[in-house]
N, C-alpha and C. Protein backbone atom coordinates (compact mmCIF):
# COMPACT_ATOMS: atom_id res chain seq x y z
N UNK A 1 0.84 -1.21 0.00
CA UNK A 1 0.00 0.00 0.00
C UNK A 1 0.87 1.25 0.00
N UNK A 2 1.96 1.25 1.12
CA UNK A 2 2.70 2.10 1.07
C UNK A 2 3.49 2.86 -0.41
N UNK A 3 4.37 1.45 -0.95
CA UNK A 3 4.41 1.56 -2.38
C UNK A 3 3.88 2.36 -3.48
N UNK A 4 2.60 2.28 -3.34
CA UNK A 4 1.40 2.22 -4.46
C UNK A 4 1.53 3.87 -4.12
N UNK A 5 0.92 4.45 -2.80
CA UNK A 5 0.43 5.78 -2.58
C UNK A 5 1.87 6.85 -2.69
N UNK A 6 3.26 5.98 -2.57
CA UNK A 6 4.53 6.42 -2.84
C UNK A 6 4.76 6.67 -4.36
N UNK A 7 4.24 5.54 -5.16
CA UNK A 7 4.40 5.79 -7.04
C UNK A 7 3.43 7.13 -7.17
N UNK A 8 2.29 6.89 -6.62
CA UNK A 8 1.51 7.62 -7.29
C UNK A 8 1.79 9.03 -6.84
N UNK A 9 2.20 9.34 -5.53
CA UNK A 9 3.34 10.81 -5.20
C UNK A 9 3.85 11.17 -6.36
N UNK A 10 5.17 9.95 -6.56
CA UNK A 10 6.23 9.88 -7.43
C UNK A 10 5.62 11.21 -8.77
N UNK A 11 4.39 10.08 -9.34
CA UNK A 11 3.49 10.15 -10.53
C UNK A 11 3.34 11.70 -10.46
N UNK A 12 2.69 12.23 -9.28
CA UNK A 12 1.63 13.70 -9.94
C UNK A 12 3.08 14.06 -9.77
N UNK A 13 4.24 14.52 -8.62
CA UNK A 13 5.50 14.97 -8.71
C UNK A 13 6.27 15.00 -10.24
N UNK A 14 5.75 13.98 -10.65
CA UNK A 14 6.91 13.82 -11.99
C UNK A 14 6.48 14.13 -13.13
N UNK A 15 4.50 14.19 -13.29
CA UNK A 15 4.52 14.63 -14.85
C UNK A 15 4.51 16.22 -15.19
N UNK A 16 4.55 16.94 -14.17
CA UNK A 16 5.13 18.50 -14.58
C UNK A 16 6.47 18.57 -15.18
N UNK A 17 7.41 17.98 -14.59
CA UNK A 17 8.68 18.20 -14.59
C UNK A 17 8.62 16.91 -15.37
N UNK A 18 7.86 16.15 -15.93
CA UNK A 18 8.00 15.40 -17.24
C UNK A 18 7.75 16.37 -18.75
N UNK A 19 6.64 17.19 -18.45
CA UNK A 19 5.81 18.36 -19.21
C UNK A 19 7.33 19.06 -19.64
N UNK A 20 7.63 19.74 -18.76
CA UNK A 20 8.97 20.69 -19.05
C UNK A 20 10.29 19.93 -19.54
N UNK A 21 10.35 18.67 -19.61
CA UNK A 21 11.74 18.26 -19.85
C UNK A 21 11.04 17.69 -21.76
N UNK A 22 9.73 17.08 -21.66
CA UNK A 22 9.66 17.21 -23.08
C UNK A 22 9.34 18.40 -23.69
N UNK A 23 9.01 19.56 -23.47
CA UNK A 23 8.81 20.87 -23.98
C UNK A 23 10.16 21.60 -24.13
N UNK A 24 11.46 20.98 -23.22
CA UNK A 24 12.72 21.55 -23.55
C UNK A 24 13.65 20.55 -24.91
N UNK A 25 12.94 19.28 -24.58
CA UNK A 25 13.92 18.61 -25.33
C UNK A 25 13.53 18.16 -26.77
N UNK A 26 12.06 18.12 -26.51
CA UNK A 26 11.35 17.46 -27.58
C UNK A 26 10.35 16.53 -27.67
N UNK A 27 9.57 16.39 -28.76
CA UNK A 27 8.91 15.08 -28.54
C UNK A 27 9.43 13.45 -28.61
N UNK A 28 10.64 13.58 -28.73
CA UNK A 28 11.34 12.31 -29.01
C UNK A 28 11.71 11.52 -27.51
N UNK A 29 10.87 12.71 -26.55
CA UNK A 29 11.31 12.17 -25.19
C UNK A 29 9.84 11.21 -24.71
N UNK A 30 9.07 11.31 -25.30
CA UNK A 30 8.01 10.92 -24.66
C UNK A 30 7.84 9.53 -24.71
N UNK A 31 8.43 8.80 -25.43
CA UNK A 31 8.42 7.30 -25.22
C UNK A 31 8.95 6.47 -24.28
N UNK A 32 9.83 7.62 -23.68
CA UNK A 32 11.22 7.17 -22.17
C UNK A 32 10.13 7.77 -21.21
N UNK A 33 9.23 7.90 -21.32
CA UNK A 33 8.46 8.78 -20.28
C UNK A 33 7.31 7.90 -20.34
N UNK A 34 6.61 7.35 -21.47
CA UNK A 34 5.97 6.11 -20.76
C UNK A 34 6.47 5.13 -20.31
N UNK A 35 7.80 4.75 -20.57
CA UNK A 35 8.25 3.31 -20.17
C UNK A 35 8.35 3.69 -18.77
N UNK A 36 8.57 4.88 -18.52
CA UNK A 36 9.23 4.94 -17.02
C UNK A 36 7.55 5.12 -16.14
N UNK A 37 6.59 5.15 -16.91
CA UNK A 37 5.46 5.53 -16.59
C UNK A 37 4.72 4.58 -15.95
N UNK A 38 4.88 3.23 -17.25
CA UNK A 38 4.46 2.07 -16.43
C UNK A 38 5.50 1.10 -16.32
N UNK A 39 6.62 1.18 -16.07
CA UNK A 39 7.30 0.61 -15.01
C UNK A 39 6.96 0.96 -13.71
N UNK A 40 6.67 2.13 -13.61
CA UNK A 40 5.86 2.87 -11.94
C UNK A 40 5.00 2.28 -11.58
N UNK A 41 3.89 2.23 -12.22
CA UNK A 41 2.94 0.83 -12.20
C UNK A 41 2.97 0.05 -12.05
N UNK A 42 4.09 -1.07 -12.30
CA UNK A 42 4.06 -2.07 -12.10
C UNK A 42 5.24 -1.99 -11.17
């Protein structure tokens, strides 16, 4: 449980500063950003 409510922190924490790192770098980032998305998930 702990885990779960810790990813999902992780989660809202990370897709802003996911937002800004593909808006700086590109869209070529967004595929490293789902893998890392649901690896979190699981």
């Amino acid at each position: 449980m702990v885990d779960g409510i810790a990813g999902a922190a992780a989660c809202t924490v990370y897709e802003p500063l996911a937002g800004a790192v593909v808006e700086w770098t590109g869209l070529g980032f967004v595929p490293l950003l789902l893998v890392v998305a649901i690896w979190m998930w699981n």
